[in-house]
Protein backbone atom coordinates (compact mmCIF):
# COMPACT_ATOMS: atom_id res chain seq x y z
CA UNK A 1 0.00 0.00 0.00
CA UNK A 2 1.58 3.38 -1.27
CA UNK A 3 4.69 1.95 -2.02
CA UNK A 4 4.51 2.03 -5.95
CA UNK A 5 6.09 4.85 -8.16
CA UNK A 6 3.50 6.90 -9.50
CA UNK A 7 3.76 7.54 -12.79
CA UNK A 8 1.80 9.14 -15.90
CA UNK A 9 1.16 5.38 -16.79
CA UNK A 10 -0.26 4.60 -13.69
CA UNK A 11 -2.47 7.65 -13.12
CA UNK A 12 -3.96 6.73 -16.29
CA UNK A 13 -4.16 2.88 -15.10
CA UNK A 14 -6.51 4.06 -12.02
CA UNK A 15 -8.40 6.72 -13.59
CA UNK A 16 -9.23 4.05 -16.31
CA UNK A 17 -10.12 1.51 -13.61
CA UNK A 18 -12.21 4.34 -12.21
CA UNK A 19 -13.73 5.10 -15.42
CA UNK A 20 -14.73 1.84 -16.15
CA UNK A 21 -16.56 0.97 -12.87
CA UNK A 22 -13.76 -1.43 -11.57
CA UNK A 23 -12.86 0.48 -8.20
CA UNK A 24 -14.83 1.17 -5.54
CA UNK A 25 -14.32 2.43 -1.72
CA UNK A 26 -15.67 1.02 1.66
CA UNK A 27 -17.49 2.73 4.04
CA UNK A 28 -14.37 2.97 6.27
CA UNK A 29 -12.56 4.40 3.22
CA UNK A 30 -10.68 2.00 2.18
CA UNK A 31 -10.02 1.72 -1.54
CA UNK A 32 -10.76 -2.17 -3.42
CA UNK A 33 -10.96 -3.67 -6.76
CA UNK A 34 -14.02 -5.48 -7.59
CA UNK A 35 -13.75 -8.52 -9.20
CA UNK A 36 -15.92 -10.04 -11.80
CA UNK A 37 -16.17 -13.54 -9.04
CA UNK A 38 -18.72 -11.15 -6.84
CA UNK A 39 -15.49 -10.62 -4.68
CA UNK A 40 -13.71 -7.10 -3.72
CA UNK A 41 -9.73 -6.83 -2.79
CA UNK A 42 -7.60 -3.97 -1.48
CA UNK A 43 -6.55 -2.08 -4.62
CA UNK A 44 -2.94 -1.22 -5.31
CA UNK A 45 -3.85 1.93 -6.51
CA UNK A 46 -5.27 3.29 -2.67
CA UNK A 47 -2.61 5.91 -2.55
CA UNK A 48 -2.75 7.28 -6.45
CA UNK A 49 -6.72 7.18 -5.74
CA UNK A 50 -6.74 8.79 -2.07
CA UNK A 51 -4.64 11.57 -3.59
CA UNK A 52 -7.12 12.05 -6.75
CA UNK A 53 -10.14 11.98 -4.17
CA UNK A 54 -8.54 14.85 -2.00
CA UNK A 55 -7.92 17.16 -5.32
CA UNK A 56 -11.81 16.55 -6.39
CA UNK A 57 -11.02 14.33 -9.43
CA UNK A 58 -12.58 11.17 -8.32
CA UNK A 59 -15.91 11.21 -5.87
CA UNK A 60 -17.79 8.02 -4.48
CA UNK A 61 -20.82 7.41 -6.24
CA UNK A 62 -24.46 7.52 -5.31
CA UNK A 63 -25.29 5.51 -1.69
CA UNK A 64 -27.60 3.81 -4.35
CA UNK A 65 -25.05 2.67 -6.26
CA UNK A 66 -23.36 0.54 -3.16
CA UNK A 67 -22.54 -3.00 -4.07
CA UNK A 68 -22.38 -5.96 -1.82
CA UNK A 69 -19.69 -8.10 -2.47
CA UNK A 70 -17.27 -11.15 -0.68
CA UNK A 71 -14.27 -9.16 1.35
CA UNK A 72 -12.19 -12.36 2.50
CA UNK A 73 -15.28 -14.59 4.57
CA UNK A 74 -17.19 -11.51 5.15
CA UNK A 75 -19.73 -9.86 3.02
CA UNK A 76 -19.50 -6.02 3.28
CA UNK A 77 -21.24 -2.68 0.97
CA UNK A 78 -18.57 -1.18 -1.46
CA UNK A 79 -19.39 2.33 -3.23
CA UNK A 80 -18.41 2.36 -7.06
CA UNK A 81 -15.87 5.59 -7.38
CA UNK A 82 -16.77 7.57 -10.46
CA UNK A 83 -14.73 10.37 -12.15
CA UNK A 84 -16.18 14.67 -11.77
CA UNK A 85 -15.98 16.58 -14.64
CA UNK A 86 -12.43 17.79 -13.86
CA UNK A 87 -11.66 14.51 -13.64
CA UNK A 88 -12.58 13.60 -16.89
CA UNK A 89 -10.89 16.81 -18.33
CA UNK A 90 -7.59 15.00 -16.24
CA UNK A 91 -8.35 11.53 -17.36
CA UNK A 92 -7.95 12.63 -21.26
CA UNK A 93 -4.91 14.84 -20.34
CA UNK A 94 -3.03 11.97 -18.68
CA UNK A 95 -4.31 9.49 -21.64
CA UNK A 96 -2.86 11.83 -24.19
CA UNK A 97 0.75 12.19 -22.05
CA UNK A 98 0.51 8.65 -21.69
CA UNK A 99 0.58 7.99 -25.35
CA UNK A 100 3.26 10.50 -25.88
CA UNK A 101 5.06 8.79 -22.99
CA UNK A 102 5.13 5.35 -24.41
C-alpha cells in the first residue's frame, strides 16, 4: 500500500479503472478492486486514488449505487468511485501524455 512509483502510466491505469466501474471504496474508506467472481480486494492503486479523491477528481458514487460483495469470509457494501468533470478533463490529459510517454 503506497509503495509504488506513481507515474503518468499509472495515473492513467486508475483513472481508467475508475472510469470503467472497476474500483470502488468502503465505508471505512478503504479503496478495493471489484472482481468479476462477486469478490472485492484492497486495490494497489489506494494511494494514487486517495490523492485524486482529495484534489476533487474522483468522488464516491451515489449511496444507491453501493454493491455488496465477498471481502475475505465476510460480506461487506462497497461504493463504485466515479470520475467529476475535472476529472474527466484530467483523465484525457493523462491518456494523451501517456501515449506521448510510451
Amino acid at each position: 500500500m503506497g509503495q509504488y512509483k506513481v507515474t503518468p502510466y499509472r495515473a492513467e491505469e486508475a483513472l481508467d479503472l475508475i472510469e470503467h466501474g472497476a474500483l470502488g471504496v468502503l465505508d471505512n474508506g478503504r479503496i478495493v478492486d471489484f472482481w468479476d467472481d462477486g469478490r472485492i480486494r484492497h486495490s494497489q492503486y489506494e494511494t494514487i486514488v486517495c490523492h485524486l479523491m482529495q484534489q476533487s477528481y474522483v468522488e464516491r458514487g451515489p449511496r444507491r449505487t453501493a454493491q455488496s460483495a465477498l471481502h475475505g469470509d465476510t460480506r461487506k457494501w462497497a461504493t463504485p468511485l466515479r470520475l467529476t468533470k475535472t476529472g474527466h478533463s484530467l483523465f484525457n490529459r493523462w491518456r494523451t501524455l501517456v501515449g506521448a510517454w510510451l
